[in-house]
PDB file of N, CA and C in Angstrom:
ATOM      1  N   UNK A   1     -57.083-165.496-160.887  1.00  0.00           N
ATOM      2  CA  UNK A   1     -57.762-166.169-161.977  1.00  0.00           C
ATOM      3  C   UNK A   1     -58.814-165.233-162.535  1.00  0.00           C
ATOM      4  N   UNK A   2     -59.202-165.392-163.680  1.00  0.00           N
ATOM      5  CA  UNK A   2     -60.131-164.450-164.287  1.00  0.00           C
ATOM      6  C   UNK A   2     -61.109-164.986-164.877  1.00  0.00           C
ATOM      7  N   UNK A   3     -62.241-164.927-165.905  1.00  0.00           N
ATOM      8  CA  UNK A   3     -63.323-165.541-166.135  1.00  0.00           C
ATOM      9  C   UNK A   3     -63.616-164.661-167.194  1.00  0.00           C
ATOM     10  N   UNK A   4     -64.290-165.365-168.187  1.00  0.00           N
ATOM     11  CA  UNK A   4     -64.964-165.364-169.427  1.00  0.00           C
ATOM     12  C   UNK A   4     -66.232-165.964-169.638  1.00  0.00           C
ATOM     13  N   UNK A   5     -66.529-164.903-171.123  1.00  0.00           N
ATOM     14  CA  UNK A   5     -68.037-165.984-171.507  1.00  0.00           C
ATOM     15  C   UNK A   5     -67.955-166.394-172.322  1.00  0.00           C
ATOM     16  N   UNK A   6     -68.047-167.977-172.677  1.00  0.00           N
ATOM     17  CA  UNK A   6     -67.933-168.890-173.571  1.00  0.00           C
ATOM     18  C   UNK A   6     -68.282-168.903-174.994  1.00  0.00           C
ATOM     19  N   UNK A   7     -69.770-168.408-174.973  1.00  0.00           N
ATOM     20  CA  UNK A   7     -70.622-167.707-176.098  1.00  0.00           C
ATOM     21  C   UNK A   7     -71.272-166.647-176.083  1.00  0.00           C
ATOM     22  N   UNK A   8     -70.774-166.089-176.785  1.00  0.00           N
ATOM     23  CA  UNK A   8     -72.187-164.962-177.289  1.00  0.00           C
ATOM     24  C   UNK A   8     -72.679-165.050-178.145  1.00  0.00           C
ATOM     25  N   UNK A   9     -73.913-163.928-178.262  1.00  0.00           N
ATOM     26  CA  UNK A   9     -74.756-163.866-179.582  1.00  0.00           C
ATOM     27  C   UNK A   9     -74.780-162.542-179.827  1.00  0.00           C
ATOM     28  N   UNK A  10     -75.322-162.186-180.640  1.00  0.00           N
ATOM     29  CA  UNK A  10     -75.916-160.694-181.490  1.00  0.00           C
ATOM     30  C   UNK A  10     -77.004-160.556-180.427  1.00  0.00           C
ATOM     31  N   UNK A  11     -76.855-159.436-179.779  1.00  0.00           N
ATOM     32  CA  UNK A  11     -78.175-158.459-179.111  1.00  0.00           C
ATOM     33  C   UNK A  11     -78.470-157.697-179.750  1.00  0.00           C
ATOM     34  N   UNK A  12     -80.087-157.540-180.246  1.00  0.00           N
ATOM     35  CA  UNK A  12     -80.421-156.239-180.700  1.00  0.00           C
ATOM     36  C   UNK A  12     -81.655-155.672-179.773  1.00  0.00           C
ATOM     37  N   UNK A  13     -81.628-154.447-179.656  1.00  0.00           N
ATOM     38  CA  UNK A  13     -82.906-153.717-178.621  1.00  0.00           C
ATOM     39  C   UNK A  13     -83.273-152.757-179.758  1.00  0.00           C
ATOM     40  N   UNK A  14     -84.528-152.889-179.306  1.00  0.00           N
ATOM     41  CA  UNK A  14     -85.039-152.140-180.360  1.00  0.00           C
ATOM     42  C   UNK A  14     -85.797-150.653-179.325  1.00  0.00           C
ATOM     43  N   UNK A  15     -85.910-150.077-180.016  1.00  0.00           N
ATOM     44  CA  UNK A  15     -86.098-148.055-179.307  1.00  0.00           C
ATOM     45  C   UNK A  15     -87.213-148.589-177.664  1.00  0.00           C
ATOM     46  N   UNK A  16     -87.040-148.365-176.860  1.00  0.00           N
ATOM     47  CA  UNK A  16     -87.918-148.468-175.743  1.00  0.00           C
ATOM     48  C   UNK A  16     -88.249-149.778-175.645  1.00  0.00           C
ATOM     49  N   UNK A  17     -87.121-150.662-175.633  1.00  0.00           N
ATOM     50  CA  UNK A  17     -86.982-151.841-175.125  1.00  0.00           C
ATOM     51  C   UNK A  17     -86.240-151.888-173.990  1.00  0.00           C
ATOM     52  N   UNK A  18     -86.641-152.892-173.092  1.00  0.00           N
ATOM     53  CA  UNK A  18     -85.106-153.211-172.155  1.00  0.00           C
ATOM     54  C   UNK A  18     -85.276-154.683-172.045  1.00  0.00           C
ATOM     55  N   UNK A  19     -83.879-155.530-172.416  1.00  0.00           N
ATOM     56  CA  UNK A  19     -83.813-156.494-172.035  1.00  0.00           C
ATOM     57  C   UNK A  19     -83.030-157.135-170.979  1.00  0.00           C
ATOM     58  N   UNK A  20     -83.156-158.239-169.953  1.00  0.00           N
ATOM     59  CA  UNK A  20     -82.772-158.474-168.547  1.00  0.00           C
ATOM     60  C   UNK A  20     -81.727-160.085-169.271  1.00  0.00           C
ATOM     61  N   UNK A  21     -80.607-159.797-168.613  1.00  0.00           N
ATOM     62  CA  UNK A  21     -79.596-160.545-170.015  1.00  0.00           C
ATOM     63  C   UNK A  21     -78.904-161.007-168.799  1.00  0.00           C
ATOM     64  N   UNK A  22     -78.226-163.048-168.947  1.00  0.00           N
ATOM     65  CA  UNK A  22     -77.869-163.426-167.680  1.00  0.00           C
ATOM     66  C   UNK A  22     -76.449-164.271-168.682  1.00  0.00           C
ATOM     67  N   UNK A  23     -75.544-163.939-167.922  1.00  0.00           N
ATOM     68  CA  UNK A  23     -74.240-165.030-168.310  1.00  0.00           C
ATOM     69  C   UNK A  23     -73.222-165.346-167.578  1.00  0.00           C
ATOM     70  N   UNK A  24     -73.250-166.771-168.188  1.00  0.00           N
ATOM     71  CA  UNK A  24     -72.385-167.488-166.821  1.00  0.00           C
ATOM     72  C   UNK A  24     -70.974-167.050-167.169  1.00  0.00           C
ATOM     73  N   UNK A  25     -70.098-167.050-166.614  1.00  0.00           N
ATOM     74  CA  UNK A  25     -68.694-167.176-166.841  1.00  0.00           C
ATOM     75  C   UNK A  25     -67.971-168.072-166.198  1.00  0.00           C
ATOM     76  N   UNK A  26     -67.257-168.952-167.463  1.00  0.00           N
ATOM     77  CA  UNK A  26     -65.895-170.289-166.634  1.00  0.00           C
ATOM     78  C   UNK A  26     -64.679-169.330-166.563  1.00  0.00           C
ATOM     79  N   UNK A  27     -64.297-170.098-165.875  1.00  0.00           N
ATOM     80  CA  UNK A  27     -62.808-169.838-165.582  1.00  0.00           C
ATOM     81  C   UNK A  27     -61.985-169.637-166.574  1.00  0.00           C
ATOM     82  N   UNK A  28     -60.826-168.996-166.334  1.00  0.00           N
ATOM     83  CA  UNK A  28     -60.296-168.649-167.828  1.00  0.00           C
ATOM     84  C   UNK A  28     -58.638-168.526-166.920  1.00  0.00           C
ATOM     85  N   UNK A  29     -57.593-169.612-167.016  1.00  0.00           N
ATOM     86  CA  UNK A  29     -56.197-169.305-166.639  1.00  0.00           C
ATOM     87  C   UNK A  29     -55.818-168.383-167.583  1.00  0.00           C
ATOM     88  N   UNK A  30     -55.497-166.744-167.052  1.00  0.00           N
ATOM     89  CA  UNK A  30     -54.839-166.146-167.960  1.00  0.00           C
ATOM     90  C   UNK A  30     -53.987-165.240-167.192  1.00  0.00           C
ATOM     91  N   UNK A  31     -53.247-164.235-167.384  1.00  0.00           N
ATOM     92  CA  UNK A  31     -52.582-163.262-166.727  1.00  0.00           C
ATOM     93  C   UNK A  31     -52.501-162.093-166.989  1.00  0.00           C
ATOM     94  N   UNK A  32     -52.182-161.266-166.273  1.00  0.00           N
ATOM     95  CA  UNK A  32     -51.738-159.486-167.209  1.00  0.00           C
ATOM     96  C   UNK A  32     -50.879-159.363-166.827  1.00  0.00           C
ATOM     97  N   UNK A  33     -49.271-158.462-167.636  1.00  0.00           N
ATOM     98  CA  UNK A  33     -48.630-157.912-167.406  1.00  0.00           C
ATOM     99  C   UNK A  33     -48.611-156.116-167.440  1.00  0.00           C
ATOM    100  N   UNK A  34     -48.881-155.800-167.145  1.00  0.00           N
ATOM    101  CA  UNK A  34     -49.082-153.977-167.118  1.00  0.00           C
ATOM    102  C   UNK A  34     -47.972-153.497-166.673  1.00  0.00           C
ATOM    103  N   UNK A  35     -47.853-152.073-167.349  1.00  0.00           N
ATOM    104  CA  UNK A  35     -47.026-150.792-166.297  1.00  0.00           C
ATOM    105  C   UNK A  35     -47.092-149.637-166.972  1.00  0.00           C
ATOM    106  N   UNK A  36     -46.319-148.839-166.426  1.00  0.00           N
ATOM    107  CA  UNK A  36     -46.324-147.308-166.593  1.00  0.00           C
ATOM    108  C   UNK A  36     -44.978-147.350-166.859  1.00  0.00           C
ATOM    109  N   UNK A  37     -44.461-146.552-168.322  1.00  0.00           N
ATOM    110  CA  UNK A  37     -43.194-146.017-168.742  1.00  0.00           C
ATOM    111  C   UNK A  37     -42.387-144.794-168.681  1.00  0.00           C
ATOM    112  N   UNK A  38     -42.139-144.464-167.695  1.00  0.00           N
ATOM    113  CA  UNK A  38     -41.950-142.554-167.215  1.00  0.00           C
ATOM    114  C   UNK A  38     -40.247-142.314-167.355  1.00  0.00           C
ATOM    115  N   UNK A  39     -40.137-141.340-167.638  1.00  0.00           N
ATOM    116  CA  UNK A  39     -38.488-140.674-167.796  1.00  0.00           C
ATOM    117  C   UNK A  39     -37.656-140.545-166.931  1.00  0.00           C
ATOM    118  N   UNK A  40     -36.605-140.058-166.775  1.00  0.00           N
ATOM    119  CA  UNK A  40     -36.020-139.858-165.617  1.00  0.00           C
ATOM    120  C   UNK A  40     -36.671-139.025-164.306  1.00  0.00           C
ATOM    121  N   UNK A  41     -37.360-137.922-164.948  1.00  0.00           N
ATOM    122  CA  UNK A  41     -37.795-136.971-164.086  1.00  0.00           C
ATOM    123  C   UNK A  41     -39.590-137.511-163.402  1.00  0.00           C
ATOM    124  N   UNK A  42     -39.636-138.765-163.825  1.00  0.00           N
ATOM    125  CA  UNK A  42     -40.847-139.608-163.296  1.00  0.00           C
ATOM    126  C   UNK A  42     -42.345-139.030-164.577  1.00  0.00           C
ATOM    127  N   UNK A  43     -42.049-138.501-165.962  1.00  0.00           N
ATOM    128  CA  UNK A  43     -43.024-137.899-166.694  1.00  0.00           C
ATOM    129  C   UNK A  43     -43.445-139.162-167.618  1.00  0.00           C
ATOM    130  N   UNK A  44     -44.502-139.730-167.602  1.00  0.00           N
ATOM    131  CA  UNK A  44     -45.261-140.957-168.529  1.00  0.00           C
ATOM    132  C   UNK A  44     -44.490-140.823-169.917  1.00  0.00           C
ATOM    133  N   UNK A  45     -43.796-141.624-170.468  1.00  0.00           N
ATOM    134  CA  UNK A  45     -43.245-141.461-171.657  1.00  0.00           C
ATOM    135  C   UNK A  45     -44.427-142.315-172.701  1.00  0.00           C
ATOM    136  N   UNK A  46     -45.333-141.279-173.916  1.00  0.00           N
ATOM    137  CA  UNK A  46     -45.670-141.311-174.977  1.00  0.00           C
ATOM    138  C   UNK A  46     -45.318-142.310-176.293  1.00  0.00           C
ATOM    139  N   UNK A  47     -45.588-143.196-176.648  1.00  0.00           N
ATOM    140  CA  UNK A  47     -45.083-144.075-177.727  1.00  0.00           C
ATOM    141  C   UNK A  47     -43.451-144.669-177.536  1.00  0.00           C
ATOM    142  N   UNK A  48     -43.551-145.268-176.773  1.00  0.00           N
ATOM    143  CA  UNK A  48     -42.220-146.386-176.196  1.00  0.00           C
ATOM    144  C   UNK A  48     -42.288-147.169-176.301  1.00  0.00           C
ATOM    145  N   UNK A  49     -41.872-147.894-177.331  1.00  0.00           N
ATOM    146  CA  UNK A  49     -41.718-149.463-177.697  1.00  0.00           C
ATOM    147  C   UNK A  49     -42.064-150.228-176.480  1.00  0.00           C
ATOM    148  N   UNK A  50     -42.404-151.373-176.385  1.00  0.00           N
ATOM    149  CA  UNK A  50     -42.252-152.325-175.493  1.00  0.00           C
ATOM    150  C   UNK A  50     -42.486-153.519-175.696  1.00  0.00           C
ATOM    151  N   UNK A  51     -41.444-154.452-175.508  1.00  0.00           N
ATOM    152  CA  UNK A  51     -41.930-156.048-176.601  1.00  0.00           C
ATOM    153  C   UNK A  51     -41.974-156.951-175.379  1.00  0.00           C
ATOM    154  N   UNK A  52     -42.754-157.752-175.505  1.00  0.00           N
ATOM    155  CA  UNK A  52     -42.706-159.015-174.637  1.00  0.00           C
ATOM    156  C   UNK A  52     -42.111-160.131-175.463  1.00  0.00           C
ATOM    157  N   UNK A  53     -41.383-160.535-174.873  1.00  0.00           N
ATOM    158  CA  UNK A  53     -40.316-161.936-175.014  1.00  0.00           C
ATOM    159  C   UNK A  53     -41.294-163.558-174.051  1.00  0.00           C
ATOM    160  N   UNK A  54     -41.128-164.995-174.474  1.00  0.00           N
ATOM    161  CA  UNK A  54     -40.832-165.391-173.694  1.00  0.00           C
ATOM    162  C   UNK A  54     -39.585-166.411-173.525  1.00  0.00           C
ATOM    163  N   UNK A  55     -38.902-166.732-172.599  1.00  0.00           N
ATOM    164  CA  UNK A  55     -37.498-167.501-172.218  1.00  0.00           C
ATOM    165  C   UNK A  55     -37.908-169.276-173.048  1.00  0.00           C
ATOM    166  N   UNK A  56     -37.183-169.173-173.851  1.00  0.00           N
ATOM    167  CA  UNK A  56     -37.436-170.691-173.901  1.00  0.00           C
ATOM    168  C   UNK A  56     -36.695-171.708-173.944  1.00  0.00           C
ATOM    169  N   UNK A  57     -35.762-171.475-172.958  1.00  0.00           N
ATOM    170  CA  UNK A  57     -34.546-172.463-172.543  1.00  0.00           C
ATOM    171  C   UNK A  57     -33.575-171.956-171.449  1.00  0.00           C
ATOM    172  N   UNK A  58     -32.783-172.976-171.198  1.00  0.00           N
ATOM    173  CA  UNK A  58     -31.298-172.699-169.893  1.00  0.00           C
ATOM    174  C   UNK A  58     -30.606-171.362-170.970  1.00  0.00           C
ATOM    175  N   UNK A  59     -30.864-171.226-172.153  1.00  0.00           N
ATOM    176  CA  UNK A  59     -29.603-170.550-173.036  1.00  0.00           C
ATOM    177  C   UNK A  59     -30.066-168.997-173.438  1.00  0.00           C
ATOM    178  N   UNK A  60     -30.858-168.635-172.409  1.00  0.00           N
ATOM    179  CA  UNK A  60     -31.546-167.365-172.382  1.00  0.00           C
ATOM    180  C   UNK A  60     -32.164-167.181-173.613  1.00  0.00           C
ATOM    181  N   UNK A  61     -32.029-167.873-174.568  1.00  0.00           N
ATOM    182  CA  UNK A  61     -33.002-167.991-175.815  1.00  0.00           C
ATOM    183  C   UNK A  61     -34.512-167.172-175.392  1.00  0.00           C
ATOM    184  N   UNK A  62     -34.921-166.292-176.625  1.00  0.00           N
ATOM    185  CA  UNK A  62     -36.238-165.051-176.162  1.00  0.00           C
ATOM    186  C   UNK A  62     -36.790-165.794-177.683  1.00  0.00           C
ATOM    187  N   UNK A  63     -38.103-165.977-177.249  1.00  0.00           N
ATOM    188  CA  UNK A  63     -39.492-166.014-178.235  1.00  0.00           C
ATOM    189  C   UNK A  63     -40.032-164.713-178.287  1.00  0.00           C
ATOM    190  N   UNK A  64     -40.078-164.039-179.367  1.00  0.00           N
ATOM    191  CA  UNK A  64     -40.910-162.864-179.633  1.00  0.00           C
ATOM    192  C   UNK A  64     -42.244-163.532-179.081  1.00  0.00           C
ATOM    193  N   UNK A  65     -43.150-162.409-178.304  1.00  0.00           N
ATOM    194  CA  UNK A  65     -44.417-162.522-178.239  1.00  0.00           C
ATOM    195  C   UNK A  65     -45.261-161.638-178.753  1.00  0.00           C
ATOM    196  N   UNK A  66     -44.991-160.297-178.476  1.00  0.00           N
ATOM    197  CA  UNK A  66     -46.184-159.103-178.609  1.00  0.00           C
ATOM    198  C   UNK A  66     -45.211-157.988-178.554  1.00  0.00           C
ATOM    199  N   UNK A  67     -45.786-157.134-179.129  1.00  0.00           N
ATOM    200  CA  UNK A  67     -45.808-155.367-178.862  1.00  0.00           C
ATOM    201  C   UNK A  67     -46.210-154.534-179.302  1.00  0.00           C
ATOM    202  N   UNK A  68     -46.102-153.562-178.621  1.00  0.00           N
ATOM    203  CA  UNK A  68     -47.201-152.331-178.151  1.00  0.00           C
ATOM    204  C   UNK A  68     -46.451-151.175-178.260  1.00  0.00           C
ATOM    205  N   UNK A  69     -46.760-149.998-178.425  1.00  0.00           N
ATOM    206  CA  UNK A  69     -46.408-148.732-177.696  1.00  0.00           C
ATOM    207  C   UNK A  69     -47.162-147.941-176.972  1.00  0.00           C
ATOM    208  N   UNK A  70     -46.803-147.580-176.104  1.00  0.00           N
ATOM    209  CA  UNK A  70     -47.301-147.027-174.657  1.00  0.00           C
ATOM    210  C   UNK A  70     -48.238-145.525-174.983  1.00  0.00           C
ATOM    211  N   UNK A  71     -49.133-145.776-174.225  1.00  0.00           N
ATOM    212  CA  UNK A  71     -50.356-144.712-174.584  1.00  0.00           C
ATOM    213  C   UNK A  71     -50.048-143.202-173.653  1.00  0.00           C
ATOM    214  N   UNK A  72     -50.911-142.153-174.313  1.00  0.00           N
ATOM    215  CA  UNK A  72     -50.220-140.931-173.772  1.00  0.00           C
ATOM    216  C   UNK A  72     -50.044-141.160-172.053  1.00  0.00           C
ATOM    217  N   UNK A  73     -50.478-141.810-171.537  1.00  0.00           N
ATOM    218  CA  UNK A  73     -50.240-141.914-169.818  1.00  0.00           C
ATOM    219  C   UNK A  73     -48.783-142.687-169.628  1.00  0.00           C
ATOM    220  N   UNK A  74     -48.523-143.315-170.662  1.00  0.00           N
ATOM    221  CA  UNK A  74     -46.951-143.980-170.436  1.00  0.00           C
ATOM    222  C   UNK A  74     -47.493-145.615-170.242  1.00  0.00           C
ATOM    223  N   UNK A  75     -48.281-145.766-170.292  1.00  0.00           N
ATOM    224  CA  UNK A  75     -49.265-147.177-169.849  1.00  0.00           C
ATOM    225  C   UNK A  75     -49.183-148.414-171.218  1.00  0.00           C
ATOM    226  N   UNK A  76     -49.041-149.764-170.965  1.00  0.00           N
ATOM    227  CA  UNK A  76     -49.291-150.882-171.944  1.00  0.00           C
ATOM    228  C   UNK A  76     -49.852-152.062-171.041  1.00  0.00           C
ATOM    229  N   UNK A  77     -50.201-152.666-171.533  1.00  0.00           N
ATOM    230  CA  UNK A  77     -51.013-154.355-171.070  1.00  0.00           C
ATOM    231  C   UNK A  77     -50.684-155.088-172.430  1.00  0.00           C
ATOM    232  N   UNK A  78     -50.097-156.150-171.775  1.00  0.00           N
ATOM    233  CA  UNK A  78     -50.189-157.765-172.604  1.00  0.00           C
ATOM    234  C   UNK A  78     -51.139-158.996-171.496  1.00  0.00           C
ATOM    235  N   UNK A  79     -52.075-159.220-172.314  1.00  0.00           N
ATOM    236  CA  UNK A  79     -52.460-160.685-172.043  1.00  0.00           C
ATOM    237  C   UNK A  79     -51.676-161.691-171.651  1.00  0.00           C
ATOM    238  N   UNK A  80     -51.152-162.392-170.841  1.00  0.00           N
ATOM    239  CA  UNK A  80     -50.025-163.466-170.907  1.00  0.00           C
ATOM    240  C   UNK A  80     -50.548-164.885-170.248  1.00  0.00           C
ATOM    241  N   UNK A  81     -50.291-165.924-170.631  1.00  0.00           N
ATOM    242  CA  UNK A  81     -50.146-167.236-169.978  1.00  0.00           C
ATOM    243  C   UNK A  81     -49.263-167.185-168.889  1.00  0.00           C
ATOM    244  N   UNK A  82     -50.578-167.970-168.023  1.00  0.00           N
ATOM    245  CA  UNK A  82     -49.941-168.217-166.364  1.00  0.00           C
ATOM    246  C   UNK A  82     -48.437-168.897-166.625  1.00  0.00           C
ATOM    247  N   UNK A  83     -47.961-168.769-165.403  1.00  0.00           N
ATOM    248  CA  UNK A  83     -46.595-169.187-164.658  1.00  0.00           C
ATOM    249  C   UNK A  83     -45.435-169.979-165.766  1.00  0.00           C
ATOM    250  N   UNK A  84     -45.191-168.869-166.666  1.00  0.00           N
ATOM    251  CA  UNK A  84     -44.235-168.842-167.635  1.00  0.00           C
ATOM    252  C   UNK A  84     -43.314-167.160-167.724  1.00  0.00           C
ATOM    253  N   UNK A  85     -42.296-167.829-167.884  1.00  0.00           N
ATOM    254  CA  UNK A  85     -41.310-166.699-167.673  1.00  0.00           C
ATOM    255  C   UNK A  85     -41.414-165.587-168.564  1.00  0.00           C
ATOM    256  N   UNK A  86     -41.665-164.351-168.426  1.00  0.00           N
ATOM    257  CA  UNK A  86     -41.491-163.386-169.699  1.00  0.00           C
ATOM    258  C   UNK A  86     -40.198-162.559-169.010  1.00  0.00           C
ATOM    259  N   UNK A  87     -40.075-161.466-170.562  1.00  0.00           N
ATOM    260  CA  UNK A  87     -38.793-160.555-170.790  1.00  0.00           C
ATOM    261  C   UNK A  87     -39.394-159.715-170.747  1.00  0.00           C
ATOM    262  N   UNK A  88     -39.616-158.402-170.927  1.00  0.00           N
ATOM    263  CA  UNK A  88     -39.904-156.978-171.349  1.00  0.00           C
ATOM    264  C   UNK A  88     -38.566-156.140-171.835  1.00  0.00           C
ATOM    265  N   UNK A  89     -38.710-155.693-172.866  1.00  0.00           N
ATOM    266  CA  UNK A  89     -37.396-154.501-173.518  1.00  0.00           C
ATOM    267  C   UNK A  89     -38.290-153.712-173.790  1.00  0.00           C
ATOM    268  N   UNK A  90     -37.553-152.579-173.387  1.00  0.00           N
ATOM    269  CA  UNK A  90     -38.365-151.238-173.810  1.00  0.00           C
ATOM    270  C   UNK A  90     -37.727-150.286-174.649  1.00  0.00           C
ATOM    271  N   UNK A  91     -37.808-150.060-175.391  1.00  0.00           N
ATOM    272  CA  UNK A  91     -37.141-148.312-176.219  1.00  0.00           C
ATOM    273  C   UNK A  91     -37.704-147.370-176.434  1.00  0.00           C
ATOM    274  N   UNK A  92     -37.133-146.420-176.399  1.00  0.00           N
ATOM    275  CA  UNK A  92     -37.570-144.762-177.235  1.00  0.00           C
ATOM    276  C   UNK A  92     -36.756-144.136-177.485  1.00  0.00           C
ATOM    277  N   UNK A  93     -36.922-143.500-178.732  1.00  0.00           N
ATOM    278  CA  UNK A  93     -36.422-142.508-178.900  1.00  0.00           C
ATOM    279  C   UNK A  93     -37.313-141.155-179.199  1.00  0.00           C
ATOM    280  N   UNK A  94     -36.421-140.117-178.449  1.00  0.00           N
ATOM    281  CA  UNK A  94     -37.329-139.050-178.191  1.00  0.00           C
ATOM    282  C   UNK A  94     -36.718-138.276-179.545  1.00  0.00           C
ATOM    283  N   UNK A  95     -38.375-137.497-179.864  1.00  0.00           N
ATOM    284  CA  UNK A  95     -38.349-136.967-181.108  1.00  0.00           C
ATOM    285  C   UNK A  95     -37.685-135.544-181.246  1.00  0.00           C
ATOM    286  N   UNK A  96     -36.911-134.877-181.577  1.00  0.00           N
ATOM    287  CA  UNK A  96     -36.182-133.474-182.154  1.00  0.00           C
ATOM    288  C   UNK A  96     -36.810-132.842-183.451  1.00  0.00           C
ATOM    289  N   UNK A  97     -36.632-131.412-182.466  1.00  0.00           N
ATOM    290  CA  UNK A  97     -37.012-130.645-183.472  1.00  0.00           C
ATOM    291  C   UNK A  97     -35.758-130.134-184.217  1.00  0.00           C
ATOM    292  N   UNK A  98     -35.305-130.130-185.859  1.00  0.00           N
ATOM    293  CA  UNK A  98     -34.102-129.842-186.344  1.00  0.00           C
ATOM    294  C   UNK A  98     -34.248-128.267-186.399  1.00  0.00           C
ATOM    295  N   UNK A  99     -33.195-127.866-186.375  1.00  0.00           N
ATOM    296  CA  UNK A  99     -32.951-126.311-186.530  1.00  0.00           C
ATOM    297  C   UNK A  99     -32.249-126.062-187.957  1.00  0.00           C
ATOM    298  N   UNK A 100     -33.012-125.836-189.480  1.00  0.00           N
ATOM    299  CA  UNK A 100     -32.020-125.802-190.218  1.00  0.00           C
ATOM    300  C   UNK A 100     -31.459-124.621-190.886  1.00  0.00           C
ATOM    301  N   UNK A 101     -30.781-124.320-191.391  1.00  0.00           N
ATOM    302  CA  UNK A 101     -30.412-123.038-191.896  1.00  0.00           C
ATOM    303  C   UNK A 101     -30.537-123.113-194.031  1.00  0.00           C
ATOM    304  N   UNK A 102     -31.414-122.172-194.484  1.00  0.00           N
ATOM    305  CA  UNK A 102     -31.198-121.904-195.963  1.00  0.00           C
ATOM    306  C   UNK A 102     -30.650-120.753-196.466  1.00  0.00           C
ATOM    307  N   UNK A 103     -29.742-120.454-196.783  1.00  0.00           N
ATOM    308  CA  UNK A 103     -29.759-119.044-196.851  1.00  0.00           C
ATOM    309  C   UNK A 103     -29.229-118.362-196.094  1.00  0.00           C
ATOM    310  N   UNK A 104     -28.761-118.576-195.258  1.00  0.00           N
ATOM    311  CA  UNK A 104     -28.342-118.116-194.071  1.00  0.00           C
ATOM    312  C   UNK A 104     -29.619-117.248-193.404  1.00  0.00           C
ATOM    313  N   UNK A 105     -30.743-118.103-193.237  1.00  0.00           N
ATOM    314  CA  UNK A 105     -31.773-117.587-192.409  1.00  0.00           C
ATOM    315  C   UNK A 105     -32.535-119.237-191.835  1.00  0.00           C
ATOM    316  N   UNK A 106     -32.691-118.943-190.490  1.00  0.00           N
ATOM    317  CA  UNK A 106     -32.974-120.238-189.805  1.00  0.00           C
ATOM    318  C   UNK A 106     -34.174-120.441-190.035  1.00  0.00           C
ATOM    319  N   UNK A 107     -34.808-121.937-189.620  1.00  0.00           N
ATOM    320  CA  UNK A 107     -36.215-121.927-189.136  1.00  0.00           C
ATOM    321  C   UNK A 107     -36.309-123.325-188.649  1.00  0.00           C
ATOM    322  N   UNK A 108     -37.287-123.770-188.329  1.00  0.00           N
ATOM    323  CA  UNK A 108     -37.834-125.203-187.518  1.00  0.00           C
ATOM    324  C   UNK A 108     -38.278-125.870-188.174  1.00  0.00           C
ATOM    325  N   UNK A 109     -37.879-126.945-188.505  1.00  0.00           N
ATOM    326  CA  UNK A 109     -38.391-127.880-189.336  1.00  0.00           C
ATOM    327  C   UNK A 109     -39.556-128.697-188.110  1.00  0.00           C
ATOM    328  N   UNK A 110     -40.815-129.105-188.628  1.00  0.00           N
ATOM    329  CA  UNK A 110     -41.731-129.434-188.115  1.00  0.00           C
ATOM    330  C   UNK A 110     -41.249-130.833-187.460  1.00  0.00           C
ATOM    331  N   UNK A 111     -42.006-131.430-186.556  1.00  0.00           N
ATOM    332  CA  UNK A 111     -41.523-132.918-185.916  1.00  0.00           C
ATOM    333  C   UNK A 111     -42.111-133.961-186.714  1.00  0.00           C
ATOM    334  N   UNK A 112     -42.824-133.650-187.631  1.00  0.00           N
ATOM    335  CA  UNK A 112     -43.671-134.672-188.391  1.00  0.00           C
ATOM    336  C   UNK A 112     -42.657-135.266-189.826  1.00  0.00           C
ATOM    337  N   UNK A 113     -42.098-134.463-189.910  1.00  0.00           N
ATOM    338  CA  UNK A 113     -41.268-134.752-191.321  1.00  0.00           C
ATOM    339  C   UNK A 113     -40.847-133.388-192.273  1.00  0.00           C
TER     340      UNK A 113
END
């Protein structure tokens, strides 16, 4: 279970102030789903789709929920509601560099476009 604060306000401190600041936190039913997205050779894969689904029936029926793409560590988090079924699909496609020829003289076309 995790916990939140109900309200806040605007703090302002002003230069060689310190203020001594107290807050309660309720309960908050929520969940995380996390992970790490790595390649065959176990290397964090960079911008990889990843959608969360949830099931909403016997007929494998998927509710879009969220998505993300995975940060340079291969890493994502969704927020999720307790003890409900989710999906995860993941994709990538890895980016190429083209080799093209003009002229009959080669060169590299950049990965950006």
């Amino acid at each position: 279970m995790g916990y939140k604060i109900v309200h806040s306000k605007p703090i302002t401190v002003d230069q060689n102030e310190e203020i001594d600041l107290k807050f309660k936190l309720r309960p908050e039913n929520r969940g995380v789903i996390h992970g790490v997205i790595v390649d065959p050779e176990d290397n964090p894969v960079k911008d990889a789709l990843v959608k969360l689904f949830q099931k909403q029936d016997c007929n494998e029926k998927l509710k879009p929920i969220a998505f993300q793409f995975t940060d340079k560590y291969g890493q994502f988090l969704f927020p999720v509601e307790p003890n409900i079924e989710h999906i995860i699909k993941i994709a990538y496609i890895e980016k190429e560099t083209c080799i093209c020829s003009i002229n009959d003289e080669l060169y590299m076309e950049p990965e950006n476009g």
